[in-house]
C-alpha atoms as a PDB file:
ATOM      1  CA  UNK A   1      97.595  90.555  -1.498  1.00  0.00           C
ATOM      2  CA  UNK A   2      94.926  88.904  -1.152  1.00  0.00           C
ATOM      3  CA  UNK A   3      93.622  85.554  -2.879  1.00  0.00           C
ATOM      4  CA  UNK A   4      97.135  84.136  -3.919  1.00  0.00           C
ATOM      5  CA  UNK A   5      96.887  80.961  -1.714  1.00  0.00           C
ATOM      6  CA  UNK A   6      99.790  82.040   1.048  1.00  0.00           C
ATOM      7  CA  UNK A   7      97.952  80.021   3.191  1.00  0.00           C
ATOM      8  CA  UNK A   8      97.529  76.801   1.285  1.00  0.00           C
ATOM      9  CA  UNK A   9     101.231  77.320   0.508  1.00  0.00           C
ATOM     10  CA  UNK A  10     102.411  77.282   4.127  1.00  0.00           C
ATOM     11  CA  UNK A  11      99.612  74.482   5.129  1.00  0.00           C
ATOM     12  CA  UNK A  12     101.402  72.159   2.215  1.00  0.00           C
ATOM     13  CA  UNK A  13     105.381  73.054   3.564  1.00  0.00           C
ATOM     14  CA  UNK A  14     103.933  72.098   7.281  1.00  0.00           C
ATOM     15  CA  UNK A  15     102.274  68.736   5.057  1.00  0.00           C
ATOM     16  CA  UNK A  16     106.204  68.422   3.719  1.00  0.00           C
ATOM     17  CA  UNK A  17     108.502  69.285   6.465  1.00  0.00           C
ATOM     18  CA  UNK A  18     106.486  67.618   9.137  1.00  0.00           C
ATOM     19  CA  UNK A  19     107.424  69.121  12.021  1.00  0.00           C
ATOM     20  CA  UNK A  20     106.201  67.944  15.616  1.00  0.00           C
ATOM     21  CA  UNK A  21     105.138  71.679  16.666  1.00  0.00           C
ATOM     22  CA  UNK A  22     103.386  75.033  14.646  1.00  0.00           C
ATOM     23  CA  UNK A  23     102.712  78.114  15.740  1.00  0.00           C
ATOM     24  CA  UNK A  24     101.101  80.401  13.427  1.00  0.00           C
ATOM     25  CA  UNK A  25     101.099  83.978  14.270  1.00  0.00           C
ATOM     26  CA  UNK A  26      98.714  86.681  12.096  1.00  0.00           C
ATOM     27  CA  UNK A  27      96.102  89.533  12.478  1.00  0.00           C
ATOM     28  CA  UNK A  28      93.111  88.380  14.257  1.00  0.00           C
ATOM     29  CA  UNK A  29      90.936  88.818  11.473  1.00  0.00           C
ATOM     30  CA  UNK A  30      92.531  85.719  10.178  1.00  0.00           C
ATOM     31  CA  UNK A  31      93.128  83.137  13.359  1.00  0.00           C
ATOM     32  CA  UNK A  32      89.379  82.089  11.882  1.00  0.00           C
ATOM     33  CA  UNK A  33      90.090  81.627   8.488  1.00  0.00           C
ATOM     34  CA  UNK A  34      94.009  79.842   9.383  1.00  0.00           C
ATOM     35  CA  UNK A  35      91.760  77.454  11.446  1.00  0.00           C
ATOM     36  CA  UNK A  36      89.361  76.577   9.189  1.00  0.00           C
ATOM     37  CA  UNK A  37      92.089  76.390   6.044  1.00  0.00           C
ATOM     38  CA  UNK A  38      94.430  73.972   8.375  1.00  0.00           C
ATOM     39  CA  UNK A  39      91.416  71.908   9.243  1.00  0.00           C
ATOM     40  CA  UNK A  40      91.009  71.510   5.328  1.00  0.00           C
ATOM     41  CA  UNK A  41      94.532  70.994   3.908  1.00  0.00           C
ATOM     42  CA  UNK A  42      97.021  69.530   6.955  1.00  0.00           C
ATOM     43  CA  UNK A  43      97.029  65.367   5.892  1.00  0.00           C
ATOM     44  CA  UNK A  44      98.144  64.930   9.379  1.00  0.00           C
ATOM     45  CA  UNK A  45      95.850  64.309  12.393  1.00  0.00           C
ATOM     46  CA  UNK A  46      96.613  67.212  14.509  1.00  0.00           C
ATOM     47  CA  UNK A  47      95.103  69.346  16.703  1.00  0.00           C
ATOM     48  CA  UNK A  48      94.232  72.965  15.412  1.00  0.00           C
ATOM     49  CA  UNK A  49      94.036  75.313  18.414  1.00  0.00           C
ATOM     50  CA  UNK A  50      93.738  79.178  18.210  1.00  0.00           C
ATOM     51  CA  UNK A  51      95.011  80.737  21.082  1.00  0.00           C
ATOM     52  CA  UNK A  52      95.210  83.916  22.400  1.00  0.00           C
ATOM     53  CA  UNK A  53      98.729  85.407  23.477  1.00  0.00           C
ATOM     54  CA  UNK A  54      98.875  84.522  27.059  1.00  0.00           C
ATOM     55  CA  UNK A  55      98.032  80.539  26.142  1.00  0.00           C
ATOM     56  CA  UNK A  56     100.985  78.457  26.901  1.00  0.00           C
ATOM     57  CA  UNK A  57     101.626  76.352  23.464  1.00  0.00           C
ATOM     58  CA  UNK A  58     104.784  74.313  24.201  1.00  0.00           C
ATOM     59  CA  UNK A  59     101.801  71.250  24.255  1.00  0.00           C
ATOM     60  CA  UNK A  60      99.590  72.444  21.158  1.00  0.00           C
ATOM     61  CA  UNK A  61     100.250  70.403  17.919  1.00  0.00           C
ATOM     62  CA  UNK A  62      98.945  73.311  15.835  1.00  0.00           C
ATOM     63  CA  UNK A  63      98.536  76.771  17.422  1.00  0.00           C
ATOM     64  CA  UNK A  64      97.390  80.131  15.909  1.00  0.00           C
ATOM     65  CA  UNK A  65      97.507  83.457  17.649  1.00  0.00           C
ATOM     66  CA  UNK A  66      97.892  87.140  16.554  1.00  0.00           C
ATOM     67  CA  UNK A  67     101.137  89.319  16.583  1.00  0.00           C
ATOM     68  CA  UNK A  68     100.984  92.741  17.823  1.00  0.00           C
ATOM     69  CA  UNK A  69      98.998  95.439  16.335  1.00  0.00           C
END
């Protein structure tokens, strides 16, 4: 659903667990919205790519993409 804060969760494990790489995959209605919200919350400097799926990421700090539809 909607409006639970899913998002903000995941941004403040990432803030916890600190790992080197993220890739965040979700509908591409969203990649937007995942950009702007990591741009917000993340406490690290890192940079916030979104991607589409043929983008290499092994380099990206912070990728987002979308899965399949």
């Amino acid at each position: 659903e909607m409006g639970l804060g899913k998002t903000v969760q995941v941004l403040g494990l990432i803030n916890l667990m600190k790992p080197k790489h993220c890739l965040v995959v979700c509908p591409a209605s969203l990649k937007l919205n995942w950009a702007h919200e990591a741009e917000r919350w993340l406490v690290d400097e890192r940079q916030v790519v979104v991607i589409d799926t043929k983008t290499r990421v092994e380099a990206l700090d912070f990728a987002i993409t979308q899965g399949p539809t």
